[in-house]
C-alpha atoms as a PDB file:
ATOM      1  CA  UNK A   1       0.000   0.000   0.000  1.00  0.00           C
ATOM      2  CA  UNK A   2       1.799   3.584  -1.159  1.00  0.00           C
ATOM      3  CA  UNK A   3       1.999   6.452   1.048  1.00  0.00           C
ATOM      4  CA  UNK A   4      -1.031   8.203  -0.187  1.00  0.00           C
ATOM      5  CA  UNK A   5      -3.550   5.177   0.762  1.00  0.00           C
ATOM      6  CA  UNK A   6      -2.078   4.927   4.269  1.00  0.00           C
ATOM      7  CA  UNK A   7      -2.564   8.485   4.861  1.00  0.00           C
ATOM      8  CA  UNK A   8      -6.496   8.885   3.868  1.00  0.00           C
ATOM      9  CA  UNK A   9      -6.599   5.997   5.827  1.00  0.00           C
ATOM     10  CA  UNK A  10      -5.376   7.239   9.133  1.00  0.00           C
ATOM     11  CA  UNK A  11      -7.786  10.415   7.991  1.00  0.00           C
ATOM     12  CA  UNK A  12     -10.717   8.256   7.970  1.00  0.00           C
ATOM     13  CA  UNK A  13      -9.519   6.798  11.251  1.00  0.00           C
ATOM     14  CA  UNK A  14      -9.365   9.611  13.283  1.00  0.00           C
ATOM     15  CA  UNK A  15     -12.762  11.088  11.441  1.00  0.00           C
ATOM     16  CA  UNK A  16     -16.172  10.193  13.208  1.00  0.00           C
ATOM     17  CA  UNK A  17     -17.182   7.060  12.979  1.00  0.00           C
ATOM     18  CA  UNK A  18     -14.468   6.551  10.754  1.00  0.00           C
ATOM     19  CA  UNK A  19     -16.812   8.223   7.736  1.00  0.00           C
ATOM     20  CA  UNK A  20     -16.153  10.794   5.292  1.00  0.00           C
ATOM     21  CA  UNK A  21     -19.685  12.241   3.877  1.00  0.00           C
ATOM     22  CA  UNK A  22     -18.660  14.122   0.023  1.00  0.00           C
ATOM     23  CA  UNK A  23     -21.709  16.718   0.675  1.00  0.00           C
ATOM     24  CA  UNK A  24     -20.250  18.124   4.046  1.00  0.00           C
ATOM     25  CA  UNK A  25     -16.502  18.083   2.521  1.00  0.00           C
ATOM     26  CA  UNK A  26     -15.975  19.251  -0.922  1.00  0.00           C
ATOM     27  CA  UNK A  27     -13.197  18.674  -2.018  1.00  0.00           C
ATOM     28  CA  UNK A  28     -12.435  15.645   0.613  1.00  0.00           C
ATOM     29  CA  UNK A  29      -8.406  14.998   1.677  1.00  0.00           C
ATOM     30  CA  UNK A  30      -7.481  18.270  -0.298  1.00  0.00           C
ATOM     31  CA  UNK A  31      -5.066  18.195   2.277  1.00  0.00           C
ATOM     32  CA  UNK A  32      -3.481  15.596   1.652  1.00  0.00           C
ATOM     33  CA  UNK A  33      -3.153  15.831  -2.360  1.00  0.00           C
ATOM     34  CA  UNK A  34      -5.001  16.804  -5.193  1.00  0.00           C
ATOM     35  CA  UNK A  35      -8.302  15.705  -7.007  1.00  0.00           C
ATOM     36  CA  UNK A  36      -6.859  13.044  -9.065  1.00  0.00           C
ATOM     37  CA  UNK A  37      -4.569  11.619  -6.552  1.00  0.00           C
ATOM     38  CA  UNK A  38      -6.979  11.025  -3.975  1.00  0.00           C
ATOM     39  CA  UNK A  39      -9.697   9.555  -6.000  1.00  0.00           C
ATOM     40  CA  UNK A  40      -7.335   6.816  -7.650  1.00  0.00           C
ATOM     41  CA  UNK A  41      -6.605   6.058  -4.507  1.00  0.00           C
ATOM     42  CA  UNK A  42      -9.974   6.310  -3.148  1.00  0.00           C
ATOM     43  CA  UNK A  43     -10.561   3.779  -5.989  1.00  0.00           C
ATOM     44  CA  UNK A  44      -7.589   1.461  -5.368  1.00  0.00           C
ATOM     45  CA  UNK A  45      -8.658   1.171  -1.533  1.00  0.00           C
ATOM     46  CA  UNK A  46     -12.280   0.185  -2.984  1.00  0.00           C
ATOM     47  CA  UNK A  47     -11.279  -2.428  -4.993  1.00  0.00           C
ATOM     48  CA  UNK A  48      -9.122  -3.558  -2.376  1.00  0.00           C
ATOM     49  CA  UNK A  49     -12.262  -3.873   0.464  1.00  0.00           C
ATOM     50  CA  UNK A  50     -10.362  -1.028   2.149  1.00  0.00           C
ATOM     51  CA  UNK A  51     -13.391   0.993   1.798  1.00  0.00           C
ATOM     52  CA  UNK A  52     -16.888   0.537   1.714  1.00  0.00           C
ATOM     53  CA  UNK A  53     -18.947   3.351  -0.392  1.00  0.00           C
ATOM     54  CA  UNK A  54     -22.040   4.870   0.936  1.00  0.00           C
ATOM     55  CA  UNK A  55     -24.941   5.170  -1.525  1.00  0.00           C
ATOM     56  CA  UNK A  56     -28.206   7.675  -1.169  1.00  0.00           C
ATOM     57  CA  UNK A  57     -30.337   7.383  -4.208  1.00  0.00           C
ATOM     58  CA  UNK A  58     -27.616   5.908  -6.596  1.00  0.00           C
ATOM     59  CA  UNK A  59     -24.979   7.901  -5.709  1.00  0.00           C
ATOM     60  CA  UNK A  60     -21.729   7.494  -4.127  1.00  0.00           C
ATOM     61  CA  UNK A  61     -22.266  10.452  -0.784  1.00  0.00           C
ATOM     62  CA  UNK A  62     -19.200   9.267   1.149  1.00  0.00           C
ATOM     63  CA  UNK A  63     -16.551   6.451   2.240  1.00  0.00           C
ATOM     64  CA  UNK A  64     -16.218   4.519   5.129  1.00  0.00           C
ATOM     65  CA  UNK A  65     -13.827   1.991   6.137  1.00  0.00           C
ATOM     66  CA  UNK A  66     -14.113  -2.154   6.072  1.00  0.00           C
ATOM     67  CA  UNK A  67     -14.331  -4.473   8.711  1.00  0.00           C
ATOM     68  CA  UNK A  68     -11.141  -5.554   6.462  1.00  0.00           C
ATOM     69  CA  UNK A  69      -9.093  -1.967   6.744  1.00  0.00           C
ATOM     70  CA  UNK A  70     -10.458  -1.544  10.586  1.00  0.00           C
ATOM     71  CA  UNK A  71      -8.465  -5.057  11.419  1.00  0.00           C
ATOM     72  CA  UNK A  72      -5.981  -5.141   8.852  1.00  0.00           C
ATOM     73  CA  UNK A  73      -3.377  -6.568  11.171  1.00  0.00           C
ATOM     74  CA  UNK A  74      -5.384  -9.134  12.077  1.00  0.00           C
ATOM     75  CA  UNK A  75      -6.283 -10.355   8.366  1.00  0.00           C
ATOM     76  CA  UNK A  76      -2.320  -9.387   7.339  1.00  0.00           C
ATOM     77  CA  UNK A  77      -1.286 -11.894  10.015  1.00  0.00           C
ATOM     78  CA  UNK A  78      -4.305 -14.629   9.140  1.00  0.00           C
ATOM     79  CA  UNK A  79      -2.560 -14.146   5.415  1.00  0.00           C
ATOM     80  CA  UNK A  80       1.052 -14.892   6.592  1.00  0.00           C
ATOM     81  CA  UNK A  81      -0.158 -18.407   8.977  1.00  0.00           C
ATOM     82  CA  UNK A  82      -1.728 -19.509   5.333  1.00  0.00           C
ATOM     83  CA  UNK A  83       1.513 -18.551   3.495  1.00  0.00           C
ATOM     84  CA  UNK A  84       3.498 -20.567   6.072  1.00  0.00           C
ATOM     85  CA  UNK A  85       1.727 -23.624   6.352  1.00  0.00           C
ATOM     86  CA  UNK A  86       0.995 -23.399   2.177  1.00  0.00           C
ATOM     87  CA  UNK A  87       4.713 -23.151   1.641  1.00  0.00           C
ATOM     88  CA  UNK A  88       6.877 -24.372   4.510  1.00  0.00           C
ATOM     89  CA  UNK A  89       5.060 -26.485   6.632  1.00  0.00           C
ATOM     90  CA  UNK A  90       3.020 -28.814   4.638  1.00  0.00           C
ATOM     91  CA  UNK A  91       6.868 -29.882   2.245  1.00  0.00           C
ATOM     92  CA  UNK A  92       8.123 -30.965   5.696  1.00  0.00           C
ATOM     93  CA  UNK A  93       5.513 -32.970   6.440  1.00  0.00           C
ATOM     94  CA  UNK A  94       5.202 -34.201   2.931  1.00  0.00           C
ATOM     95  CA  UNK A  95       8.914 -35.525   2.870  1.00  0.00           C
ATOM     96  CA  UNK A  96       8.601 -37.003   6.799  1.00  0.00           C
ATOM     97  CA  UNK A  97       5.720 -39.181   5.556  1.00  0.00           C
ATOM     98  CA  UNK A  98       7.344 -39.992   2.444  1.00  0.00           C
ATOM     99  CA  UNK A  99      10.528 -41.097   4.509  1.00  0.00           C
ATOM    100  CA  UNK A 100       8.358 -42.425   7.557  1.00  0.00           C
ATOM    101  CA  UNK A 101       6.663 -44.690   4.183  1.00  0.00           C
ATOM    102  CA  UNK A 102      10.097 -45.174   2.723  1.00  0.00           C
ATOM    103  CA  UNK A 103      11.786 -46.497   5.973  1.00  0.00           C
ATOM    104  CA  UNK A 104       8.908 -49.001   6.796  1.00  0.00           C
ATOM    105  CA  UNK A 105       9.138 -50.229   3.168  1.00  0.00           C
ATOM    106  CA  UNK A 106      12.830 -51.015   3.542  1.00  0.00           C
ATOM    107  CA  UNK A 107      12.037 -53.127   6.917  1.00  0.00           C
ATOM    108  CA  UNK A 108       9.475 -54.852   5.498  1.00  0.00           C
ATOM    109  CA  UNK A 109      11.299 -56.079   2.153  1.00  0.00           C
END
């Protein structure tokens, strides 16, 4: 995640409610960096699940963060166990069983 994302999110954060309403704010995170900036990334953390978008009457009023952005650390660290058992744990087991299968084979013939 760039620099950009991690600072609207810390905005949002300290916001109420962690919400950012268009209609109240104008030009929303013009503090931050311009127009274009701020809505790829407002896009990027979107597509992400970063952000959810709130919709009155079929139209995008405002952002608020995800269950998945408010515990981020908690799904970051749920993503690493996976990683480690995917690709480190389950080839040791594989080759102990193989060997365990291997060495009772050998005692048997």
């Amino acid at each position: 995640m760039d620099k950009l994302s991690r600072q609207i999110i810390k905005e949002l954060e300290s916001s109420p409610n962690c919400t950012r309403m268009f209609y109240v704010d104008e030009e929303p995170f013009s503090n931050i960096a311009t127009r274009p900036y701020i809505s790829a990334a407002i896009k990027y953390l979107t597509d992400i699940g970063y952000l959810d978008e709130i919709i009155r009457n079929g139209r995008v009023v405002g952002i608020k963060l995800s269950h998945k952005c408010l515990h981020r650390k908690y799904f970051a660290w749920v993503s690493i166990k996976s990683f480690l058992l995917r690709s480190i744990l389950t080839p040791i087991l594989v080759s102990f069983f193989t060997t365990l299968i291997t060495l009772l084979l050998t005692v048997l013939l």
